[in-house]
PDB file of N, CA and C in Angstrom:
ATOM      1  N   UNK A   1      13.337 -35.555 -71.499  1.00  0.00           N
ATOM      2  CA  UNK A   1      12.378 -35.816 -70.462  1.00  0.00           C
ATOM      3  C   UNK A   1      13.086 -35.672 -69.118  1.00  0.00           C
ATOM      4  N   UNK A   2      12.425 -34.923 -68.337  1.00  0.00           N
ATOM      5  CA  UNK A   2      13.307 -34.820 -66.681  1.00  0.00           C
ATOM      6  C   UNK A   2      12.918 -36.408 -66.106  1.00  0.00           C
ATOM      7  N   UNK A   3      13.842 -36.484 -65.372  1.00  0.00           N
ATOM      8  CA  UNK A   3      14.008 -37.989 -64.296  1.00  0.00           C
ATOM      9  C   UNK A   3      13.091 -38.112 -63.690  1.00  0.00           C
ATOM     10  N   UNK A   4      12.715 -37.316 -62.873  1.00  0.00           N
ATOM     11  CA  UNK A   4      11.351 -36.647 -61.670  1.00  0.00           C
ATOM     12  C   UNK A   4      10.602 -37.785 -62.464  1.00  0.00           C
ATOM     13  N   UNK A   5      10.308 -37.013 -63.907  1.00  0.00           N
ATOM     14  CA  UNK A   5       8.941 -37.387 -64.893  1.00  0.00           C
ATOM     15  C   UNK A   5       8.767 -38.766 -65.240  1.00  0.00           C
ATOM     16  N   UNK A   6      10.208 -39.245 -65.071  1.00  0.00           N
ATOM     17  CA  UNK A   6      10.069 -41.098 -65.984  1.00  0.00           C
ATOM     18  C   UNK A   6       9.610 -41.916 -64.402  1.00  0.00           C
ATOM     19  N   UNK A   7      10.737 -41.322 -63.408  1.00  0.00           N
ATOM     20  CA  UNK A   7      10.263 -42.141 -62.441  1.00  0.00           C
ATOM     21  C   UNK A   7       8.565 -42.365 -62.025  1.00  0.00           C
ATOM     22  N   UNK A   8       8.073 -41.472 -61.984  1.00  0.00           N
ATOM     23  CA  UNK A   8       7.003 -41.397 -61.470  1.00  0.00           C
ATOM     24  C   UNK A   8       6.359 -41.961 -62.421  1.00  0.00           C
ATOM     25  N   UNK A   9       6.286 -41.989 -63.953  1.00  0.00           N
ATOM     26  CA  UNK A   9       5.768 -42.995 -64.804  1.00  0.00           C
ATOM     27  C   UNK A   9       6.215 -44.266 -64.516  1.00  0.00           C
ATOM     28  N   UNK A  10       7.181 -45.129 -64.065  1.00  0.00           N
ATOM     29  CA  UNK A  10       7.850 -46.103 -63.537  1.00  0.00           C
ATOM     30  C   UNK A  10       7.109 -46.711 -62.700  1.00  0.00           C
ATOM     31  N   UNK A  11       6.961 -45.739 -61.226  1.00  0.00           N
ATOM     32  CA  UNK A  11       5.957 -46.253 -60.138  1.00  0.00           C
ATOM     33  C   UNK A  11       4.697 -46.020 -60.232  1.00  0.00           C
ATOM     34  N   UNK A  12       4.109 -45.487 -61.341  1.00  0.00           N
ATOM     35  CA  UNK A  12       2.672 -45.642 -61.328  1.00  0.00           C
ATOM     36  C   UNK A  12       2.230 -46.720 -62.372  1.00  0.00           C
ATOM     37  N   UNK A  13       3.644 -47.942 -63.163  1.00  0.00           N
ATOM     38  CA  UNK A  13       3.292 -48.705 -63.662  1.00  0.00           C
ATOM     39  C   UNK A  13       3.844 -49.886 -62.869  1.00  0.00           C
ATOM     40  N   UNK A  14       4.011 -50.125 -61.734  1.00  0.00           N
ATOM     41  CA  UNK A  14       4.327 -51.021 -60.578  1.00  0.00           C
ATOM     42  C   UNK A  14       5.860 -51.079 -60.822  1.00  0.00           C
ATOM     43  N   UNK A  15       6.931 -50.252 -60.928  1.00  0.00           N
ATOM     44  CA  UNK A  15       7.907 -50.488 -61.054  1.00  0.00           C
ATOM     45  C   UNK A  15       8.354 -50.111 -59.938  1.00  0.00           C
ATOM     46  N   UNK A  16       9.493 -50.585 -58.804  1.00  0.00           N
ATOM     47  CA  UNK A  16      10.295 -50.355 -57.627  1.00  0.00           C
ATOM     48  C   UNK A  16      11.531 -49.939 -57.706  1.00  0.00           C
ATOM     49  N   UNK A  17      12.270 -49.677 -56.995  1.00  0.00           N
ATOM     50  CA  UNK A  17      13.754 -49.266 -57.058  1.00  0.00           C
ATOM     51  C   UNK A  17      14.075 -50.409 -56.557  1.00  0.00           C
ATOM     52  N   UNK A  18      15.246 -50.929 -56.999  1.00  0.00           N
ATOM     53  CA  UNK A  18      15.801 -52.503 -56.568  1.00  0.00           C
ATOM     54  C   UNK A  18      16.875 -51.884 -55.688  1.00  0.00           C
ATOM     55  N   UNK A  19      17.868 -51.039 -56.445  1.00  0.00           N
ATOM     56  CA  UNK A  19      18.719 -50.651 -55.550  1.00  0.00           C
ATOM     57  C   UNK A  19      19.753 -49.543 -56.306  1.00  0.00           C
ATOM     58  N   UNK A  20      20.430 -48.713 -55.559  1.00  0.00           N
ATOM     59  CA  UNK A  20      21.196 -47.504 -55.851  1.00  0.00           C
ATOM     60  C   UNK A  20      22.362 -47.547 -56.366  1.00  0.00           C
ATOM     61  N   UNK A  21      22.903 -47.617 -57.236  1.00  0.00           N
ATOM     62  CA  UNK A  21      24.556 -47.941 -57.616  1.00  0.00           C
ATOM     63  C   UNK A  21      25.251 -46.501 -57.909  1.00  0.00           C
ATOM     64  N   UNK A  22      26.186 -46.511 -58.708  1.00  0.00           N
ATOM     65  CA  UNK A  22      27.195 -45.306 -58.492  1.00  0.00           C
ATOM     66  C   UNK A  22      26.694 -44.460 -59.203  1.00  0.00           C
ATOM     67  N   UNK A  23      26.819 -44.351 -60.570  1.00  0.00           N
ATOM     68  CA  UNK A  23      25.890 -43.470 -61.236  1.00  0.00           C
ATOM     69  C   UNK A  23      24.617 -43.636 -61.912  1.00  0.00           C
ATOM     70  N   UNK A  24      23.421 -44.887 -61.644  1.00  0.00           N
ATOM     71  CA  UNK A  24      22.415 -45.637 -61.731  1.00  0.00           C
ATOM     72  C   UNK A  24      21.848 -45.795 -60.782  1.00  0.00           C
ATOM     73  N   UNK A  25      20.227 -46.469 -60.831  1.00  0.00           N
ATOM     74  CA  UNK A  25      19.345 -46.145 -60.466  1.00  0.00           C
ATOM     75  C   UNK A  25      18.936 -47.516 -60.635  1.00  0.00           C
ATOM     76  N   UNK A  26      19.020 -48.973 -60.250  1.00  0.00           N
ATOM     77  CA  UNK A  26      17.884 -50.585 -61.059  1.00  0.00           C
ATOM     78  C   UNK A  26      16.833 -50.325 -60.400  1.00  0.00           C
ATOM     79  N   UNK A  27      15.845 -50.168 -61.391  1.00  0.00           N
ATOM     80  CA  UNK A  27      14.384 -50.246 -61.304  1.00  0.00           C
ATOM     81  C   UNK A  27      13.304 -51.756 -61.506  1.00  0.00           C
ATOM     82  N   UNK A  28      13.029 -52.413 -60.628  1.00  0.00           N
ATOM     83  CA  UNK A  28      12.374 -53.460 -61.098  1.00  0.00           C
ATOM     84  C   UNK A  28      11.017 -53.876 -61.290  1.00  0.00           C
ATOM     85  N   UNK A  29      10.412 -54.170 -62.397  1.00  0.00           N
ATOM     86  CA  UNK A  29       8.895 -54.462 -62.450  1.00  0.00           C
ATOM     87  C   UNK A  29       8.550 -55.501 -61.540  1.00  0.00           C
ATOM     88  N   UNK A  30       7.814 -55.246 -60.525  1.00  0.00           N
ATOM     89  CA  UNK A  30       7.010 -56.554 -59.592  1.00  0.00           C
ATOM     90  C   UNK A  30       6.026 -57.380 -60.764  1.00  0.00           C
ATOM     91  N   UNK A  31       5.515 -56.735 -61.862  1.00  0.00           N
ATOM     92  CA  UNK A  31       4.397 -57.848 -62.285  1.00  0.00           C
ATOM     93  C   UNK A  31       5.287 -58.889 -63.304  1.00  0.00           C
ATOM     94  N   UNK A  32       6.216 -58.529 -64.353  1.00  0.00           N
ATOM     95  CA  UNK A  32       6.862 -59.086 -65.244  1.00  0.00           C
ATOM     96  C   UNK A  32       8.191 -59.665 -64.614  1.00  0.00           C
ATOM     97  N   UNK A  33       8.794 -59.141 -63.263  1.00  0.00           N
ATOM     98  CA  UNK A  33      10.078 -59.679 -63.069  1.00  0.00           C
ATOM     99  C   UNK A  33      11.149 -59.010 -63.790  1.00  0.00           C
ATOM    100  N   UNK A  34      11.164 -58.263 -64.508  1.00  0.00           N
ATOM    101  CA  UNK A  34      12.225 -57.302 -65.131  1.00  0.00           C
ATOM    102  C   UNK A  34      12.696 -56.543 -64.811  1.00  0.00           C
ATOM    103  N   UNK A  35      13.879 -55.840 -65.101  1.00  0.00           N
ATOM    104  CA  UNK A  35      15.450 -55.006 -64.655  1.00  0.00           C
ATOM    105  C   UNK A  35      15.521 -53.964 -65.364  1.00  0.00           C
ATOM    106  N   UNK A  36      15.483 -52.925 -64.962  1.00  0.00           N
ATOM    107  CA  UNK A  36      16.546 -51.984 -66.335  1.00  0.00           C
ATOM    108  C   UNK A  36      17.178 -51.110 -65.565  1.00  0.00           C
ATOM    109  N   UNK A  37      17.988 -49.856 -65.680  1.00  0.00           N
ATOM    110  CA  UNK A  37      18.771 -48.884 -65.069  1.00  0.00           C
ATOM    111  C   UNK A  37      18.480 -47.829 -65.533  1.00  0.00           C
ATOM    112  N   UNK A  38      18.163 -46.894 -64.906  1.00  0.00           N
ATOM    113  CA  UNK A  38      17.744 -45.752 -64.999  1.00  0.00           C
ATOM    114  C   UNK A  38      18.997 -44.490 -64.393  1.00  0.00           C
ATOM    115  N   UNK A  39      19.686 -43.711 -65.018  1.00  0.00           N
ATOM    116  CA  UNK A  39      21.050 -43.057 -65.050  1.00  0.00           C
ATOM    117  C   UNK A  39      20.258 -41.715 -64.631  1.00  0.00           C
ATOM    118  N   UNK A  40      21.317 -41.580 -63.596  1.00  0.00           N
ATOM    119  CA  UNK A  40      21.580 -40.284 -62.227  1.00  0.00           C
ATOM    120  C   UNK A  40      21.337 -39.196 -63.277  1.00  0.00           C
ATOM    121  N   UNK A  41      20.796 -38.852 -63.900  1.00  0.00           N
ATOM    122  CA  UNK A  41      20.884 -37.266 -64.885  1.00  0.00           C
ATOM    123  C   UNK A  41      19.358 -36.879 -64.694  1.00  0.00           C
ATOM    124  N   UNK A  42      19.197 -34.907 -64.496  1.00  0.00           N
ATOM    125  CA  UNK A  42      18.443 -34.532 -64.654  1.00  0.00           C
ATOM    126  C   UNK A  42      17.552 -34.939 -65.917  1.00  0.00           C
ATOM    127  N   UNK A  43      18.277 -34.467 -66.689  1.00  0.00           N
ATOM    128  CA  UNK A  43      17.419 -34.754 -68.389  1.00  0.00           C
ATOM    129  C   UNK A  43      18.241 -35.773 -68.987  1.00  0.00           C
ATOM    130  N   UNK A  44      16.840 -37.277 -69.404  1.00  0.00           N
ATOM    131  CA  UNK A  44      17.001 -38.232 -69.764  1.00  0.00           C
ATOM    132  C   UNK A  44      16.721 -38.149 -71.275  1.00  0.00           C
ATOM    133  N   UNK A  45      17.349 -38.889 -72.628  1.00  0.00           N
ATOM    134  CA  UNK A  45      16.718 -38.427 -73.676  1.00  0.00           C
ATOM    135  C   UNK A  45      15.182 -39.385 -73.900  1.00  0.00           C
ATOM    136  N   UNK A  46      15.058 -39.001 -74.795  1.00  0.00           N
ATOM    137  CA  UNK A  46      13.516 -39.619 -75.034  1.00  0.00           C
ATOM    138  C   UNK A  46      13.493 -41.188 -75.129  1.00  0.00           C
ATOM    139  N   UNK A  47      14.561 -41.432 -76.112  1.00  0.00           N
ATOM    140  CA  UNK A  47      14.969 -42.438 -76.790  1.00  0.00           C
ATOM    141  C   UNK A  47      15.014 -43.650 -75.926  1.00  0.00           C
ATOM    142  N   UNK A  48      16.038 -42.929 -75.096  1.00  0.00           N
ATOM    143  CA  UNK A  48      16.483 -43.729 -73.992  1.00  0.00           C
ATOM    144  C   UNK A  48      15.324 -44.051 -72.760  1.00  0.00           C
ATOM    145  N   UNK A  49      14.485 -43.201 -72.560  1.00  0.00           N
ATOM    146  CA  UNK A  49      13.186 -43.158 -71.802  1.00  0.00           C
ATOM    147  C   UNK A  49      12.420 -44.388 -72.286  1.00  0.00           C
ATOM    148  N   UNK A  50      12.040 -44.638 -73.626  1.00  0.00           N
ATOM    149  CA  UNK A  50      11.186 -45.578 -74.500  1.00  0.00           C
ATOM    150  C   UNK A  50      11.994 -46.842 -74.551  1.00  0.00           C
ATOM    151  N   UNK A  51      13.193 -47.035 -74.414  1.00  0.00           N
ATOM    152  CA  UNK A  51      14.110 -48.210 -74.236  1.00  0.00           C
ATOM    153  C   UNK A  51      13.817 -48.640 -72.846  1.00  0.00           C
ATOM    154  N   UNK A  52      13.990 -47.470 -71.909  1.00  0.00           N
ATOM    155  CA  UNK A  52      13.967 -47.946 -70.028  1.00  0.00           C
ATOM    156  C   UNK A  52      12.923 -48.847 -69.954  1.00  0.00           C
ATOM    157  N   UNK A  53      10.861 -48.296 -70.554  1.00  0.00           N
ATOM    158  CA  UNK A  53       9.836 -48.486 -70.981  1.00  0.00           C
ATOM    159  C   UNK A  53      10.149 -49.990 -71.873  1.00  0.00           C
ATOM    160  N   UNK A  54      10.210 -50.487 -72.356  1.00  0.00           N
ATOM    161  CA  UNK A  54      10.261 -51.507 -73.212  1.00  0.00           C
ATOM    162  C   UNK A  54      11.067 -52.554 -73.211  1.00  0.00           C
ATOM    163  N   UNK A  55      12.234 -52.416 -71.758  1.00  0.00           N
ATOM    164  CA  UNK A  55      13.165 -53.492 -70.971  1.00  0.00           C
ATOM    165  C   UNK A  55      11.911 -53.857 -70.031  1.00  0.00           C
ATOM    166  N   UNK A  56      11.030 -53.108 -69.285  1.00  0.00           N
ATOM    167  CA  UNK A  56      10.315 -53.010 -68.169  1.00  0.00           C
ATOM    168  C   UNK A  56       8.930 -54.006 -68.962  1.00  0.00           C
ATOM    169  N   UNK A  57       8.867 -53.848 -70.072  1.00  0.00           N
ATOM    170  CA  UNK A  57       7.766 -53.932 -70.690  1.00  0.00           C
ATOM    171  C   UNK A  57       6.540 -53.046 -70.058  1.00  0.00           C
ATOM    172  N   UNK A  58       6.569 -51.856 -69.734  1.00  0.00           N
ATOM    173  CA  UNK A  58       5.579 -51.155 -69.682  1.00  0.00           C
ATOM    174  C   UNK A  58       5.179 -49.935 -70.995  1.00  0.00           C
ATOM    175  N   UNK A  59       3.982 -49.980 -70.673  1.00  0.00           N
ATOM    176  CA  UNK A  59       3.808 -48.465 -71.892  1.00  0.00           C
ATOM    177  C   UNK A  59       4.730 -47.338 -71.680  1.00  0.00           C
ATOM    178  N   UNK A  60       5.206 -46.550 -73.382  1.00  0.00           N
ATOM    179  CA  UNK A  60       6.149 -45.636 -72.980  1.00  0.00           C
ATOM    180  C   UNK A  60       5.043 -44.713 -72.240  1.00  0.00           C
ATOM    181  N   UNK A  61       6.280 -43.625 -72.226  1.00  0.00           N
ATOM    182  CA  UNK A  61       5.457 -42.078 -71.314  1.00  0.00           C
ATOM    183  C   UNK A  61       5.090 -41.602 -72.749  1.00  0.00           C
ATOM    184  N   UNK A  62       4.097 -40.719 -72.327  1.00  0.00           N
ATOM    185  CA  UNK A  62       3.668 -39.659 -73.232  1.00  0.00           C
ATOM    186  C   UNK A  62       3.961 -38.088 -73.065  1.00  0.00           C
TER     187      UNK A  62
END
């Protein structure tokens, strides 16, 4: 899955960027209060996409 693609699934499920680290990305849900990291790479695997999704507790991507 490209990055472009998760993020934008991210912020259209109320998720924010918390803040920028070295090779990461913390993304935080405003409704649940939750954390996860989202890694500087064009292509993310799927796997790892549905894990980002399920720290966040949001629906995966399709």
């Amino acid at each position: 899955m490209k990055r472009r693609k998760l993020l934008f699934h991210l912020k259209n499920n109320d998720c924010e960027l918390l803040f920028e680290g070295g090779k990461h990305s913390m993304y935080f849900n405003t409704k649940t209060k939750k954390t996860s990291t989202v890694p500087r790479h064009i292509e993310i695997d799927n796997w790892l996409a549905v894990k980002i999704c399920k720290d966040l507790e949001i629906p995966p991507p399709s």
